[in-house]
Protein backbone atom coordinates (compact mmCIF):
# COMPACT_ATOMS: atom_id res chain seq x y z
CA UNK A 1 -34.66 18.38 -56.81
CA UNK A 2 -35.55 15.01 -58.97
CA UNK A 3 -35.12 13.09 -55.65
CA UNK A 4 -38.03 13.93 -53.79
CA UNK A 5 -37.66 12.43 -50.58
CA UNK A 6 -34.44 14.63 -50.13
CA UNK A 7 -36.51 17.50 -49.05
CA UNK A 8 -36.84 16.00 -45.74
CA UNK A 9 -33.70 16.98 -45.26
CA UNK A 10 -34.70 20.66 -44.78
CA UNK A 11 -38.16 19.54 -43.12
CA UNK A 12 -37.19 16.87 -40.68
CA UNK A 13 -34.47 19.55 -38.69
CA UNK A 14 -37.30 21.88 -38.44
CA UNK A 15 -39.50 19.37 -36.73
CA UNK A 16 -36.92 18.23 -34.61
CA UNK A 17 -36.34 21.75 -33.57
CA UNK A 18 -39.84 22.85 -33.84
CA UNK A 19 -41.69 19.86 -32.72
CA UNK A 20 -44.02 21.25 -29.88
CA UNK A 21 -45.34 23.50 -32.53
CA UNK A 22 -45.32 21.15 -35.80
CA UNK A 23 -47.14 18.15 -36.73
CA UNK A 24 -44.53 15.71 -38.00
CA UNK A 25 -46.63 13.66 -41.26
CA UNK A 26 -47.83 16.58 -43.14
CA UNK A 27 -44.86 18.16 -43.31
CA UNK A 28 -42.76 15.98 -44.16
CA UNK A 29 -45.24 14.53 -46.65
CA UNK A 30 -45.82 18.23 -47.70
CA UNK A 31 -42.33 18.82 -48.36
CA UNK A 32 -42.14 15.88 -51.55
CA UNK A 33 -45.57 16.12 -52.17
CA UNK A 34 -45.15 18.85 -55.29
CA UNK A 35 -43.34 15.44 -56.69
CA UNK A 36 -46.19 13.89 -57.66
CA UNK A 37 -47.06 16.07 -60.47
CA UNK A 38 -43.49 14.97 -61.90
CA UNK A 39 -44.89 11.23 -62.16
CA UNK A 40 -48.01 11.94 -63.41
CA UNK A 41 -47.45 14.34 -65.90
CA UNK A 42 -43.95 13.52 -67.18
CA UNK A 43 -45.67 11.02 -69.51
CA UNK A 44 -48.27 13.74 -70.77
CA UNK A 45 -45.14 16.14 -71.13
CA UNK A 46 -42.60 13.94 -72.44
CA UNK A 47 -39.63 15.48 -70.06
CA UNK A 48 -39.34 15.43 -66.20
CA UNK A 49 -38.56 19.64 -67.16
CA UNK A 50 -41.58 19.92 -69.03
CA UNK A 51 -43.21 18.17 -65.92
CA UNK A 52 -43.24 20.67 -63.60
CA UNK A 53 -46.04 22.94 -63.36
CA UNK A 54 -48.60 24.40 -60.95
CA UNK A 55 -48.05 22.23 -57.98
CA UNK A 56 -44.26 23.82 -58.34
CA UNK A 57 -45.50 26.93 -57.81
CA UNK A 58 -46.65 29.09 -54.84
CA UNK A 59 -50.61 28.87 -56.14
CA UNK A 60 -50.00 25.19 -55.95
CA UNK A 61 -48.56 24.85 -52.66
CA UNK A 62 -51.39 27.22 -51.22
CA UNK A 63 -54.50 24.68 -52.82
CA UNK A 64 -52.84 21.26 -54.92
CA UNK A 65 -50.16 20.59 -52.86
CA UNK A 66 -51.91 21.41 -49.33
CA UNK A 67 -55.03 19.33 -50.12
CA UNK A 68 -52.80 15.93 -51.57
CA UNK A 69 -50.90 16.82 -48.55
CA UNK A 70 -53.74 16.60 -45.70
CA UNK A 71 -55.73 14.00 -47.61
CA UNK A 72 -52.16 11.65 -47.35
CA UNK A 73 -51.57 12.78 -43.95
CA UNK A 74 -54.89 11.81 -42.58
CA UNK A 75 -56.34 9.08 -44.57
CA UNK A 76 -53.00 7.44 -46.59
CA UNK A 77 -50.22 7.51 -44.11
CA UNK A 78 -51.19 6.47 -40.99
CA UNK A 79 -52.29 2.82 -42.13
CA UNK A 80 -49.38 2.44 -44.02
CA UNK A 81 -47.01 3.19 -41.91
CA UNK A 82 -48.97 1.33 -38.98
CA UNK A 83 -48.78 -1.69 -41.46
CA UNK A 84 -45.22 -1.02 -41.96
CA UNK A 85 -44.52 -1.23 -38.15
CA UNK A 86 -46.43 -4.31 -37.72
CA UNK A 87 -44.80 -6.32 -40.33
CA UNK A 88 -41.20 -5.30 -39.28
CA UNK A 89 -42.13 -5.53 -35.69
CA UNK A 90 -40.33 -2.54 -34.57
CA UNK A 91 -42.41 0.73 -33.87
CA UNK A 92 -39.41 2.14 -33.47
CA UNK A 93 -38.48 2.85 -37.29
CA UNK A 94 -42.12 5.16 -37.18
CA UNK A 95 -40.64 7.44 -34.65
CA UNK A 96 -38.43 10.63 -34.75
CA UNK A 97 -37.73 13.19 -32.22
CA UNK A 98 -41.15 12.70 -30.73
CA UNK A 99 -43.09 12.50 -33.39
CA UNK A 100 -44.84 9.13 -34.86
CA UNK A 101 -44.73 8.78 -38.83
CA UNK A 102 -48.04 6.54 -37.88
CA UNK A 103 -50.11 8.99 -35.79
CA UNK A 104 -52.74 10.86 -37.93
CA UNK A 105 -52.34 14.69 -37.05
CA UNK A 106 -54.26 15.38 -33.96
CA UNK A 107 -54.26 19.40 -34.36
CA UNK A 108 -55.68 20.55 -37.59
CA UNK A 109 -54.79 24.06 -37.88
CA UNK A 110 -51.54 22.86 -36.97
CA UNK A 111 -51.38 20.16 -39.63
CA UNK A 112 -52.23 22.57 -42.17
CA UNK A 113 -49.34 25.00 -41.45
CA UNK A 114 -46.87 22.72 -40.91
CA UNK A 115 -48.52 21.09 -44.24
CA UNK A 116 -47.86 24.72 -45.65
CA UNK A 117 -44.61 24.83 -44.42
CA UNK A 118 -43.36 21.63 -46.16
CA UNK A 119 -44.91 22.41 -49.46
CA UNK A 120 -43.57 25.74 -49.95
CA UNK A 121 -40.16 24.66 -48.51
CA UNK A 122 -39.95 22.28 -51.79
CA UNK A 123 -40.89 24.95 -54.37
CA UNK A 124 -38.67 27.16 -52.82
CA UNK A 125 -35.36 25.06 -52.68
CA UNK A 126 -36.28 23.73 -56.03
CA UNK A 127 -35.49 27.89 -56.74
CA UNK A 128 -32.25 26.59 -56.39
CA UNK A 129 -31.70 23.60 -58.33
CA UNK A 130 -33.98 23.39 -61.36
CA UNK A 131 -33.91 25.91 -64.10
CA UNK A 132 -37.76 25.51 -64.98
CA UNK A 133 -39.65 26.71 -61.86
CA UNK A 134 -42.96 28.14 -62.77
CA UNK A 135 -43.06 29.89 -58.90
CA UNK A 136 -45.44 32.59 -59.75
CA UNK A 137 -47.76 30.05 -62.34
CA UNK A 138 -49.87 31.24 -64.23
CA UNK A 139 -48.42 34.14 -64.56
CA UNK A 140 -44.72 33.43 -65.04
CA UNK A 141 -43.32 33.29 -69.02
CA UNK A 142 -42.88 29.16 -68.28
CA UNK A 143 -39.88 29.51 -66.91
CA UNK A 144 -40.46 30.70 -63.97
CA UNK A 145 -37.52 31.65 -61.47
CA UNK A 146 -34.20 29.82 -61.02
CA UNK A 147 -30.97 30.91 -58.28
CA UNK A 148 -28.79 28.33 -60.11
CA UNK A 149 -25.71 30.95 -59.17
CA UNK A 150 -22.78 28.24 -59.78
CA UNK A 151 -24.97 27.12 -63.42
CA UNK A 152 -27.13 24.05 -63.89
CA UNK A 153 -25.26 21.15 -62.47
CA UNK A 154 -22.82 22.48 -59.59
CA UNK A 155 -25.70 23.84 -58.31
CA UNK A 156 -27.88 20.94 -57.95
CA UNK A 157 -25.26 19.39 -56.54
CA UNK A 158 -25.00 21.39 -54.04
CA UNK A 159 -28.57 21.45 -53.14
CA UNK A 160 -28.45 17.60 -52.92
CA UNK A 161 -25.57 17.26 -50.77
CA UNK A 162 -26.93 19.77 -48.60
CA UNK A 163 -30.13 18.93 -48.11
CA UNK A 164 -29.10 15.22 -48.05
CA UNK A 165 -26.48 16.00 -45.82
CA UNK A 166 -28.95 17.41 -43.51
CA UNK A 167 -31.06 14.19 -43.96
CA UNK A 168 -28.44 12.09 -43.15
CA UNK A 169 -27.52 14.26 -40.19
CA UNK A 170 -31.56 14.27 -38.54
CA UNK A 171 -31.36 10.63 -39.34
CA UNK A 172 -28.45 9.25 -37.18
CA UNK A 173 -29.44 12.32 -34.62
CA UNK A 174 -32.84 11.14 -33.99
CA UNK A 175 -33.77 7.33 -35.09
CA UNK A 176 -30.98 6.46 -33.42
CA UNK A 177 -32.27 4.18 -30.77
């Protein structure tokens, strides 16, 4: 999905359904997180396609992804967002369905698999709307896997109006004040 962010709209239903047994900022960081490899390696690569590589693939989410994910969750996030808040002056906007976008993770083994569960959520639906996924790098031919069942572009439209349907959806549900 080239709009990162979008994946929330998988990951953000699942905490609000889930949230007694998720922590909220690494998985929803975890779920855009493979994302970053797009920025800094479409430069090296010359094409956003060419881009994607291990932290697209299950290996990645397991060690890449999980680590950016916890380090950004712990140490990046928090005083961002907690910056964020005070500047707008509504702590409101760092809230959703009980969980606070500004609160480092206060159970680690829980951070970690809801980390987990972000990260692989985004290599997964990217199965479905990219036809370069290298899921099982390094061993994959470069390719990788793709479900594009309706071809290249129906089906990542699809994916984005689902997933930002879904987005939109958790967002009037739960920041609603």
């Amino acid at each position: 999905m080239p709009i990162g962010p979008l994946h929330l709209g998988f990951t953000l239903p699942v905490f609000a359904r889930f949230r007694a047994r998720l922590e909220l900022l690494p998985l929803a960081i975890g779920s855009f997180i493979p994302d970053i490899e797009l920025l800094l390696m479409w430069p090296v690569a010359g094409s956003i396609k060419a881009a994607r590589g291990v932290m697209h693939s299950l290996l990645g989410a397991f060690t890449i992804d999980l680590a950016f994910t916890l380090l950004f969750a712990y140490l990046v996030a928090p005083p961002l967002v907690a910056w964020y808040v005070k500047k707008v002056g509504d702590p409101s906007q760092a809230k959703f369905a009980g969980g606070d976008f500004s609160a480092r993770p206060s159970r680690f083994g829980v951070a970690v698999g809801s980390a987990l569960l972000g990260t692989v959520s985004h290599v997964l639906i990217d199965v479905f709307s990219h036809d370069r996924n290298p899921l099982f790098w390094p061993w994959d031919d470069g390719q990788g896997l793709h479900l594009m069942l309706l071809g290249r572009w129906p089906s990542s439209v699809l994916m984005h109006a689902l997933v930002g349907g879904l987005l939109a959806w958790a967002a009037w549900k739960y920041w609603r004040k």
